[in-house]
PDB file of N, CA and C in Angstrom:
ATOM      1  N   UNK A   1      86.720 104.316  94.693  1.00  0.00           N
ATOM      2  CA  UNK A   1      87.682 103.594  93.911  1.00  0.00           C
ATOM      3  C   UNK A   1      86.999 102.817  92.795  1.00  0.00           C
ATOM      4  N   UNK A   2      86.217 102.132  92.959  1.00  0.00           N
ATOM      5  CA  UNK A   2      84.944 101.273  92.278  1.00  0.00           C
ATOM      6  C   UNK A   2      84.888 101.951  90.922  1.00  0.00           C
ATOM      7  N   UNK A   3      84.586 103.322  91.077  1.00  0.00           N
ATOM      8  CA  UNK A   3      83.864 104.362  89.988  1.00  0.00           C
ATOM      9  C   UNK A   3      84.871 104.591  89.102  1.00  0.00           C
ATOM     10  N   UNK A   4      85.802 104.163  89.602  1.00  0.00           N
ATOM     11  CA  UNK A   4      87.534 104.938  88.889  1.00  0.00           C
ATOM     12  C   UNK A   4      87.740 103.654  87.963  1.00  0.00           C
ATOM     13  N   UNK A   5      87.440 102.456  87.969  1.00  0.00           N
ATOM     14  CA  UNK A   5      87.678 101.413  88.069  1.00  0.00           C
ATOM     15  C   UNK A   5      88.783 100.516  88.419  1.00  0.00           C
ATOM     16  N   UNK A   6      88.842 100.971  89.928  1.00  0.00           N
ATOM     17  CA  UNK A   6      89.611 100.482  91.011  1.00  0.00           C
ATOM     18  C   UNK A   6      89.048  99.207  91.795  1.00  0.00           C
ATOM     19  N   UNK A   7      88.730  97.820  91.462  1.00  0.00           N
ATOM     20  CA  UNK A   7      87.706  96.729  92.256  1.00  0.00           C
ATOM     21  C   UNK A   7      88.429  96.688  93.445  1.00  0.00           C
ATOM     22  N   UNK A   8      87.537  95.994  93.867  1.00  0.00           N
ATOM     23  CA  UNK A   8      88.272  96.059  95.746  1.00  0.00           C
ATOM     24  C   UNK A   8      87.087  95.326  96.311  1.00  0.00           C
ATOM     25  N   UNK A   9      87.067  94.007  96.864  1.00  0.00           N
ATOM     26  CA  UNK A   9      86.629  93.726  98.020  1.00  0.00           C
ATOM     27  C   UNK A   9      85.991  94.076  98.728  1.00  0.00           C
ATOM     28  N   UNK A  10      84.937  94.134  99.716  1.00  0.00           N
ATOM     29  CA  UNK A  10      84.356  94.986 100.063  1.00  0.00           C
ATOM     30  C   UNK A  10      84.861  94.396 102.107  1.00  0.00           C
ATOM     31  N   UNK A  11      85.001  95.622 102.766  1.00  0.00           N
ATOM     32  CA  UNK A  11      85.541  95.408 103.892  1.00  0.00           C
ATOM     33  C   UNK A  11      84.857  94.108 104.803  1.00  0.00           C
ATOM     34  N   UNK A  12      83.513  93.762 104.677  1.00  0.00           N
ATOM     35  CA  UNK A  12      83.260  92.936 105.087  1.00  0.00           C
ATOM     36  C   UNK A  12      83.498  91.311 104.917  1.00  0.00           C
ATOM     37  N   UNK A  13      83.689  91.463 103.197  1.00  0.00           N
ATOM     38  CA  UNK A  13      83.914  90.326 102.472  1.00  0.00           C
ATOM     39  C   UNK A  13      85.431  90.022 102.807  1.00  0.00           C
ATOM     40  N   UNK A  14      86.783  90.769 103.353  1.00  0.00           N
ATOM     41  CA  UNK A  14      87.773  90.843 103.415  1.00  0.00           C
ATOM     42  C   UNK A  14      88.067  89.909 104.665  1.00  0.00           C
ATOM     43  N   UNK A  15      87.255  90.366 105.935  1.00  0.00           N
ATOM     44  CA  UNK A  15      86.860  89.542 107.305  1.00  0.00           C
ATOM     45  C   UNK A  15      88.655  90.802 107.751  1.00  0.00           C
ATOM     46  N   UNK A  16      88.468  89.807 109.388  1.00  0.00           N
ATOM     47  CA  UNK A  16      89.387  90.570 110.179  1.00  0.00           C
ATOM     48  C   UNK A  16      90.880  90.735 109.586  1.00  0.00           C
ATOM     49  N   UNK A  17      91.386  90.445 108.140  1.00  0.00           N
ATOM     50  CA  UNK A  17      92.477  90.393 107.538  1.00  0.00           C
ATOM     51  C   UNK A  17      92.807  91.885 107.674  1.00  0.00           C
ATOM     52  N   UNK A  18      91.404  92.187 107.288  1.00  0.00           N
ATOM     53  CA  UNK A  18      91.968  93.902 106.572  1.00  0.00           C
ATOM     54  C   UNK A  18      92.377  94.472 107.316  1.00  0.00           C
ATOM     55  N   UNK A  19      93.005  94.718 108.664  1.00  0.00           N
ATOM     56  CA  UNK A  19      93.442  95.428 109.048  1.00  0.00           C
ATOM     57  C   UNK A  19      94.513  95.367 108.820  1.00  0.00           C
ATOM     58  N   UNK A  20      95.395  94.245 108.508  1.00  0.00           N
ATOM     59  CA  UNK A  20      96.526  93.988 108.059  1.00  0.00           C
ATOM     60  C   UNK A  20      96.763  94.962 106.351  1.00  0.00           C
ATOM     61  N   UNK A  21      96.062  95.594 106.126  1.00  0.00           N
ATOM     62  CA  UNK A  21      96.166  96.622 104.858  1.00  0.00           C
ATOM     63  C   UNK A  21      95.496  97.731 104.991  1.00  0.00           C
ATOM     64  N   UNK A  22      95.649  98.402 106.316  1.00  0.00           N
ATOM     65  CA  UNK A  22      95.194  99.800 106.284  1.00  0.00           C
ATOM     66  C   UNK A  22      95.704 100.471 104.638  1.00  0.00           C
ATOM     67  N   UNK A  23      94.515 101.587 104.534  1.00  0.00           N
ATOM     68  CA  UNK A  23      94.491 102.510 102.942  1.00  0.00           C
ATOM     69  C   UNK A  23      96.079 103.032 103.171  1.00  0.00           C
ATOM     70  N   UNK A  24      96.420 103.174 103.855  1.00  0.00           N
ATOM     71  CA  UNK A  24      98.311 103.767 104.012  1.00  0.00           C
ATOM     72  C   UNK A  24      99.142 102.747 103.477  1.00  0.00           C
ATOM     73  N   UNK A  25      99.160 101.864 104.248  1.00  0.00           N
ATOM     74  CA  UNK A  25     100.255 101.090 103.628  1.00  0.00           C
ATOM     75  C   UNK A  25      99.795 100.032 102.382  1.00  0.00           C
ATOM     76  N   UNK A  26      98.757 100.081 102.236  1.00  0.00           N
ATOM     77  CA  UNK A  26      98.488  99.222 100.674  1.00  0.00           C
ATOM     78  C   UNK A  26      98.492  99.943  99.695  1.00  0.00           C
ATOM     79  N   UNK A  27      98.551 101.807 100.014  1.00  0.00           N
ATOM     80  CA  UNK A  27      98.759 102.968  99.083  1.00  0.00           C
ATOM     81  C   UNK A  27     100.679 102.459  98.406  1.00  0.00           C
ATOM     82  N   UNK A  28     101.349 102.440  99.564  1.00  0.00           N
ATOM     83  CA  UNK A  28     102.382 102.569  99.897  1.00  0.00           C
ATOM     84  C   UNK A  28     102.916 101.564  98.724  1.00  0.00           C
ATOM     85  N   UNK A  29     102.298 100.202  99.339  1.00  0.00           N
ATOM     86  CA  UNK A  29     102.831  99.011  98.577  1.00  0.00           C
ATOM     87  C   UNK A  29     102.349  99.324  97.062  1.00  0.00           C
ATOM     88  N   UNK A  30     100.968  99.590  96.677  1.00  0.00           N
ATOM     89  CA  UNK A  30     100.843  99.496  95.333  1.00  0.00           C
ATOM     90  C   UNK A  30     101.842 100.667  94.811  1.00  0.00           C
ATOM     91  N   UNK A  31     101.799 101.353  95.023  1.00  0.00           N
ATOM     92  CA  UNK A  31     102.971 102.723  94.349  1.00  0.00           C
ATOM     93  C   UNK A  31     104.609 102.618  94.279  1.00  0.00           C
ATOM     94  N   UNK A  32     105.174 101.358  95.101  1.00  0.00           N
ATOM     95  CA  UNK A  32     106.185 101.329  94.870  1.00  0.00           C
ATOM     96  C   UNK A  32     105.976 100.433  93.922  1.00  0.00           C
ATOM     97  N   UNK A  33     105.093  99.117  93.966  1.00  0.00           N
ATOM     98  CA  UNK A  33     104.492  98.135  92.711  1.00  0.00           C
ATOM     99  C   UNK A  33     104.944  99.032  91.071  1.00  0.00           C
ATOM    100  N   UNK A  34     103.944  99.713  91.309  1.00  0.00           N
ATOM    101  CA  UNK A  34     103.286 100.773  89.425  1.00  0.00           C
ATOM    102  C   UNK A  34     105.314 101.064  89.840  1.00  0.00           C
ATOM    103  N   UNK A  35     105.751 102.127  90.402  1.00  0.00           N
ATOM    104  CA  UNK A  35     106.617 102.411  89.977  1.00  0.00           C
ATOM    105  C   UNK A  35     108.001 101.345  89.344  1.00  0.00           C
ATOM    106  N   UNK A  36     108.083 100.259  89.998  1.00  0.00           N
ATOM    107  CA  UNK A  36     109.013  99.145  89.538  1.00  0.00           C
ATOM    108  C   UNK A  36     108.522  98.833  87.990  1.00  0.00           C
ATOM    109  N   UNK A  37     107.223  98.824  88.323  1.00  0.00           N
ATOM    110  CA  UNK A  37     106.499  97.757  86.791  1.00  0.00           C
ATOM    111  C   UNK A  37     106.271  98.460  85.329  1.00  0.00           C
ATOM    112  N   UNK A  38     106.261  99.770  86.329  1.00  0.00           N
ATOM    113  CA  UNK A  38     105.852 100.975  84.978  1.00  0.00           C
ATOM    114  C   UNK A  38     107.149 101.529  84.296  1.00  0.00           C
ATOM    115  N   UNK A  39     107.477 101.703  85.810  1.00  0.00           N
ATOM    116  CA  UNK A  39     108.695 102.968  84.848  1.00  0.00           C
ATOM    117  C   UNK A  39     110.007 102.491  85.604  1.00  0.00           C
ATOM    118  N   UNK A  40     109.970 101.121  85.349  1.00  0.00           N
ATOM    119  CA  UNK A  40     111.607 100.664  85.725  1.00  0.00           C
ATOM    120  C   UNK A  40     112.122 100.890  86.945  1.00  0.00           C
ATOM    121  N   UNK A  41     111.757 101.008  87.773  1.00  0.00           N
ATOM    122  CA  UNK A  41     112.374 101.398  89.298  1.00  0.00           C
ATOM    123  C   UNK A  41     113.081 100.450  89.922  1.00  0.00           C
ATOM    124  N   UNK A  42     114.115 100.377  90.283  1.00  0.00           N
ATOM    125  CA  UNK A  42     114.559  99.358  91.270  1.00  0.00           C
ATOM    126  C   UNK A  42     113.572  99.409  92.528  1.00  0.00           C
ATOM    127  N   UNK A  43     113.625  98.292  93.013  1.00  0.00           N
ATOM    128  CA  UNK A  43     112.831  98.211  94.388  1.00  0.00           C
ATOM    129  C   UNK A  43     113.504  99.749  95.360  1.00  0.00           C
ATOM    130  N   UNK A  44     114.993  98.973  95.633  1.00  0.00           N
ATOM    131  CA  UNK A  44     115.571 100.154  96.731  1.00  0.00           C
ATOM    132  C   UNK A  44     115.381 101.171  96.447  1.00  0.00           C
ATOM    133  N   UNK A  45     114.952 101.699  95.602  1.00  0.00           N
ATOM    134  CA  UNK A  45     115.223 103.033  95.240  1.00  0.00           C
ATOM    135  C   UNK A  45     113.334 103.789  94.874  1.00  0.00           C
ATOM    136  N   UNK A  46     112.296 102.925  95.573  1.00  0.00           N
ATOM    137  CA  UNK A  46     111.078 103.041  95.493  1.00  0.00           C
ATOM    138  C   UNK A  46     110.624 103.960  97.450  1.00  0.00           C
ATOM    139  N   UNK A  47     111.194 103.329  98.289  1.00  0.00           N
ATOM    140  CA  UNK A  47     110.929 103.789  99.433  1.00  0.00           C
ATOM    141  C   UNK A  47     111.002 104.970  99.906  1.00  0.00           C
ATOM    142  N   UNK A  48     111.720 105.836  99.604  1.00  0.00           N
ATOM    143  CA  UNK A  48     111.909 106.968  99.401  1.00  0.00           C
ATOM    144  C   UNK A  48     111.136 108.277  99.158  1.00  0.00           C
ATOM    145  N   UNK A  49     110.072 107.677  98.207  1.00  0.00           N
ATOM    146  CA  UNK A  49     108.803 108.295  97.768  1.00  0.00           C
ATOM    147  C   UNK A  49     107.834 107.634  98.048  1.00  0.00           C
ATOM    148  N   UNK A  50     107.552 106.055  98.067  1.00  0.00           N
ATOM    149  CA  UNK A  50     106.023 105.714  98.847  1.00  0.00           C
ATOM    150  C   UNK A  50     106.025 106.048 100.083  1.00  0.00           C
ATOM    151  N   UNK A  51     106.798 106.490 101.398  1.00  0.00           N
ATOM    152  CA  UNK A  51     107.135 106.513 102.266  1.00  0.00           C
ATOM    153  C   UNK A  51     105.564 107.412 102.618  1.00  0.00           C
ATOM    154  N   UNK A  52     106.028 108.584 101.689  1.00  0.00           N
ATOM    155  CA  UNK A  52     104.821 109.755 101.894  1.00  0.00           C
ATOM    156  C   UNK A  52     103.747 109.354 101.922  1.00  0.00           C
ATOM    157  N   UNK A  53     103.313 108.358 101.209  1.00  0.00           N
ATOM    158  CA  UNK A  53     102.225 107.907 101.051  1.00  0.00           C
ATOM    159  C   UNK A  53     101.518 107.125 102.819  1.00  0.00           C
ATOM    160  N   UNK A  54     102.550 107.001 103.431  1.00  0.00           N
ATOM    161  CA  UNK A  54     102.084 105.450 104.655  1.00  0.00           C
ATOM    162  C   UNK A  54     102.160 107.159 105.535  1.00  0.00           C
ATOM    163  N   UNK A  55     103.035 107.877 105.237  1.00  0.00           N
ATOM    164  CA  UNK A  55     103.615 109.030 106.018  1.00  0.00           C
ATOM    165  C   UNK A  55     102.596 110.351 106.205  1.00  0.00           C
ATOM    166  N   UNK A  56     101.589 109.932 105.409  1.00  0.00           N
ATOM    167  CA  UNK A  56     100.452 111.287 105.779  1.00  0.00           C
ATOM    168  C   UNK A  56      99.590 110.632 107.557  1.00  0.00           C
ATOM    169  N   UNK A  57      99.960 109.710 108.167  1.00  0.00           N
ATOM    170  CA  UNK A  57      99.994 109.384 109.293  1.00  0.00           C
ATOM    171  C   UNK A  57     100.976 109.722 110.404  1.00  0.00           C
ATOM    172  N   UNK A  58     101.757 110.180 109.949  1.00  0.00           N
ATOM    173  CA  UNK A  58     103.132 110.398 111.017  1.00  0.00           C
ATOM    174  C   UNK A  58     104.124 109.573 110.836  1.00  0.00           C
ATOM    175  N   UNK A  59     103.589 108.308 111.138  1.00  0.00           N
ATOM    176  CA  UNK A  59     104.570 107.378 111.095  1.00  0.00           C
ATOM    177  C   UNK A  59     104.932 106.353 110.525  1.00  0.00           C
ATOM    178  N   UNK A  60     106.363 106.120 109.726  1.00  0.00           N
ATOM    179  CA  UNK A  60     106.549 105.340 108.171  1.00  0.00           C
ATOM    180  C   UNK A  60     106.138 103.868 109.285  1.00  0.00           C
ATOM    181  N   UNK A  61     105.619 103.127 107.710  1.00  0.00           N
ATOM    182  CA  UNK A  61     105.240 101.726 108.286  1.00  0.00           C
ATOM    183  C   UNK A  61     106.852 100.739 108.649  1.00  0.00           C
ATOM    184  N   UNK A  62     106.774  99.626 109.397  1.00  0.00           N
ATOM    185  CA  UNK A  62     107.756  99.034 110.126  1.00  0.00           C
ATOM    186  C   UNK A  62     107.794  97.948 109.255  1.00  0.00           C
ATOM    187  N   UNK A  63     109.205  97.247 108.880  1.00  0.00           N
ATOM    188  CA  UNK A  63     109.128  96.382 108.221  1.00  0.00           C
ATOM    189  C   UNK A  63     108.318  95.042 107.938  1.00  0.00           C
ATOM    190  N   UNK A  64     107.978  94.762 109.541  1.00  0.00           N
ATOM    191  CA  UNK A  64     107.311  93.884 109.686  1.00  0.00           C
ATOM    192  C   UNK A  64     105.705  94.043 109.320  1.00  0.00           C
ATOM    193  N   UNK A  65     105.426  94.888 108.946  1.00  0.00           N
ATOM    194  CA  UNK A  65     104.013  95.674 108.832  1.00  0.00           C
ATOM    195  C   UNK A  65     104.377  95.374 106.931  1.00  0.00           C
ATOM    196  N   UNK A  66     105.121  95.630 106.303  1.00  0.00           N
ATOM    197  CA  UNK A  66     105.148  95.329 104.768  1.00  0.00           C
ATOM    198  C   UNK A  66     104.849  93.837 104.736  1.00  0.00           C
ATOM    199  N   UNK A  67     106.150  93.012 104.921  1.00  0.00           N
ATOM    200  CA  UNK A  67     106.128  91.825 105.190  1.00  0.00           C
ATOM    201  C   UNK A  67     104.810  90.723 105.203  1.00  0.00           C
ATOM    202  N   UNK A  68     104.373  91.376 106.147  1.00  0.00           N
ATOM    203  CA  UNK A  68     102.640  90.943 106.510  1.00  0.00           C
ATOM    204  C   UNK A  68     101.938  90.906 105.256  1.00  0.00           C
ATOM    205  N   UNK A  69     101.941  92.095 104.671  1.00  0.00           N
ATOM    206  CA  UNK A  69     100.731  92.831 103.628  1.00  0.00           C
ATOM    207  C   UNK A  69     101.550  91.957 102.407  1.00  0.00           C
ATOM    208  N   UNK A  70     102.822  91.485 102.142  1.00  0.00           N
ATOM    209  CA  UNK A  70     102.976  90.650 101.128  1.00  0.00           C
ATOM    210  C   UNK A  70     102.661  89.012 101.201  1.00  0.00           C
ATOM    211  N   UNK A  71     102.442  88.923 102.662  1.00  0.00           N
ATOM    212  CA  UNK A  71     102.215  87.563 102.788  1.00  0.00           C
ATOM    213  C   UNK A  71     100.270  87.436 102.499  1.00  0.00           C
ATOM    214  N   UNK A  72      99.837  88.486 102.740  1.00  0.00           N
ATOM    215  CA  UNK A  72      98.474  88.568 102.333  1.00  0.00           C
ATOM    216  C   UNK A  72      98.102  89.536 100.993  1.00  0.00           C
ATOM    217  N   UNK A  73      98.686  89.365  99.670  1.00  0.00           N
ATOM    218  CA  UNK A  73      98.207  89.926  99.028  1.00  0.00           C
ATOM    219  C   UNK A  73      96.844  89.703  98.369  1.00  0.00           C
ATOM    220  N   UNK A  74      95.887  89.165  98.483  1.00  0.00           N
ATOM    221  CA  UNK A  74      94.935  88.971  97.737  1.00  0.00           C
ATOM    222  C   UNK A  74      93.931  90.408  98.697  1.00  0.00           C
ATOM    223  N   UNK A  75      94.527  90.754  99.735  1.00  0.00           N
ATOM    224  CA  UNK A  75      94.060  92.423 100.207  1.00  0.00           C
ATOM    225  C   UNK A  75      94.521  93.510  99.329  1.00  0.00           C
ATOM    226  N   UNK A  76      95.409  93.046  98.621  1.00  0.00           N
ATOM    227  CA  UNK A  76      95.575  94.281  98.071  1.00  0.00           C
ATOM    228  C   UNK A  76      95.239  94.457  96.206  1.00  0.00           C
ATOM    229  N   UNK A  77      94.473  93.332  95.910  1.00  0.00           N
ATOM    230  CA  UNK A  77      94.324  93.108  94.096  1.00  0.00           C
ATOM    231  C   UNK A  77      92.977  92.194  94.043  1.00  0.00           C
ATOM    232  N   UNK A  78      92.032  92.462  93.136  1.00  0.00           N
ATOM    233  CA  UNK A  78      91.282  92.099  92.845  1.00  0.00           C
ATOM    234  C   UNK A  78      91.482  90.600  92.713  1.00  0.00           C
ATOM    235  N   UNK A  79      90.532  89.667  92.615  1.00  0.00           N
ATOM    236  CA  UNK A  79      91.232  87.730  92.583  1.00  0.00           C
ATOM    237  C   UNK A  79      91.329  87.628  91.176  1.00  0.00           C
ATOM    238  N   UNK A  80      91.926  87.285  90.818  1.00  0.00           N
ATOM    239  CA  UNK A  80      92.504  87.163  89.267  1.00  0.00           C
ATOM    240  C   UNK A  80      93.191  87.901  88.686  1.00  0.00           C
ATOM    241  N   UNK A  81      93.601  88.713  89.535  1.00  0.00           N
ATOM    242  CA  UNK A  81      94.486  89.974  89.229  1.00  0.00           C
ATOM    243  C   UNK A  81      95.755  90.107  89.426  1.00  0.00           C
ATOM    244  N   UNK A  82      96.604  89.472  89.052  1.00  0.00           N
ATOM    245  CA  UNK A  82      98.182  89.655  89.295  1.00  0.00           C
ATOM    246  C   UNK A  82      99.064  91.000  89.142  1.00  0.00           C
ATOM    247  N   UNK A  83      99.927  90.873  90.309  1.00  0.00           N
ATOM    248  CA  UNK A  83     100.966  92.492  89.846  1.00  0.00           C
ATOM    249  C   UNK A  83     100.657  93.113  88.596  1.00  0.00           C
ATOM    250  N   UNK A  84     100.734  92.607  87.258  1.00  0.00           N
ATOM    251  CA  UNK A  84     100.443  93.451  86.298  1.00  0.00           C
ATOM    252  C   UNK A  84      99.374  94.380  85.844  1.00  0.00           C
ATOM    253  N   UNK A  85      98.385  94.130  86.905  1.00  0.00           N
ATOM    254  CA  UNK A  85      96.595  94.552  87.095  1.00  0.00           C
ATOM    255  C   UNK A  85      97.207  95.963  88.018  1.00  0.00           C
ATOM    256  N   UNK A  86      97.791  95.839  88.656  1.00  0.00           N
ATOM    257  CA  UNK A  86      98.550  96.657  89.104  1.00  0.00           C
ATOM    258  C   UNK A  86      98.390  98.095  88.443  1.00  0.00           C
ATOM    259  N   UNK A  87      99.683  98.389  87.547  1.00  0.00           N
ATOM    260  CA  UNK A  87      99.670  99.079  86.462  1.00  0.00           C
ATOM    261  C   UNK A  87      98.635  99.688  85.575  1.00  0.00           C
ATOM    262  N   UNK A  88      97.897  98.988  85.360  1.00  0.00           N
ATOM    263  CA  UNK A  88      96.709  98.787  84.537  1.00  0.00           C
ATOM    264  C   UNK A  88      95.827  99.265  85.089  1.00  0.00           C
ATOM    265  N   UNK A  89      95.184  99.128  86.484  1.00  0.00           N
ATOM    266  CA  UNK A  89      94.407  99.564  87.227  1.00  0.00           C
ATOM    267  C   UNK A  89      94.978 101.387  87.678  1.00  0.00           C
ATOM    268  N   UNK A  90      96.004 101.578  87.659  1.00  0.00           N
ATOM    269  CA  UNK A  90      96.536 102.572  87.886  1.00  0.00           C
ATOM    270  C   UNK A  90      96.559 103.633  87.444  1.00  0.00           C
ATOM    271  N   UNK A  91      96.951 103.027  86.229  1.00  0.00           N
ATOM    272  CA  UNK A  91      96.685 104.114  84.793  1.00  0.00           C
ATOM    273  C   UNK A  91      95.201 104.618  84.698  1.00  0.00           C
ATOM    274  N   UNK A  92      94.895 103.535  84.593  1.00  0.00           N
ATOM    275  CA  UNK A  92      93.179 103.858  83.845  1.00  0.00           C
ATOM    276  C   UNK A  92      92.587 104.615  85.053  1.00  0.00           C
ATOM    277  N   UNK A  93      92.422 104.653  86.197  1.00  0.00           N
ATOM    278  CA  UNK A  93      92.304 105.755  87.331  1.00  0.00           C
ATOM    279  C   UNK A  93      92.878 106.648  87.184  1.00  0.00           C
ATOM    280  N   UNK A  94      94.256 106.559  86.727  1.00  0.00           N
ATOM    281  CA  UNK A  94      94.700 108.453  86.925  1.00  0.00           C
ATOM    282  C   UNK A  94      94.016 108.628  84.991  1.00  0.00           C
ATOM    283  N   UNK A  95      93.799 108.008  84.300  1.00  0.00           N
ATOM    284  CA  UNK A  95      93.204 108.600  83.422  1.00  0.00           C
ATOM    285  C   UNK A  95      91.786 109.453  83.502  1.00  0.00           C
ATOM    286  N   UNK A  96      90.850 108.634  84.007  1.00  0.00           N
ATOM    287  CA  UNK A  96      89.559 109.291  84.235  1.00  0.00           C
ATOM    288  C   UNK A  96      89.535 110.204  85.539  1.00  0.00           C
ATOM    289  N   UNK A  97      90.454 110.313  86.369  1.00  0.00           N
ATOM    290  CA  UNK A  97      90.755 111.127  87.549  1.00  0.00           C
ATOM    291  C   UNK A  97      90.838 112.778  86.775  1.00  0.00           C
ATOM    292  N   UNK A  98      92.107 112.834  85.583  1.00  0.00           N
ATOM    293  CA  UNK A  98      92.076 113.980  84.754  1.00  0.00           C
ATOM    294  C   UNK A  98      91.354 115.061  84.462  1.00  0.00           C
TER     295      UNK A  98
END
């Protein structure tokens, strides 16, 4: 992710939080994020398609499992990085991904 220029924490520096953001459901959360911020999405109408994302596990994440991961976002964004880093970070990865 690093190389893409995706920053991230490093699992140790995170401490026992991170499990509270397995790569599934912080996939999940940032993609319904980009989609609201980017291209206008209503929230309700985001789950539908991140689903797949938590769903290459079997099983969609439980509400209370989102919930969590919003009450701890600094797992899921670089520190100084607000929702709009989001986007930004997003793009510029699927750019050099190309």
């Amino acid at each position: 992710m690093r190389g893409h220029g995706l920053e991230m924490r490093s699992v140790k520096a995170m401490g026992p939080d991170r499990r509270i953001a397995p790569h599934s459901l912080a996939g999940q959360v940032l993609l319904g994020e980009w989609l609201e911020e980017r291209h206008g999405w209503a929230p309700a109408g985001t789950g539908q398609f991140t689903v797949a994302v938590f769903g290459h596990h079997e099983v969609p994440p439980e509400h209370a499992q989102i919930a969590s991961l919003y009450e701890h976002e600094e797992l899921l964004r670089t520190s100084g990085c607000e929702r709009p880093c989001v986007a930004a970070d997003a793009d510029r990865a699927a750019r050099r991904v190309r």
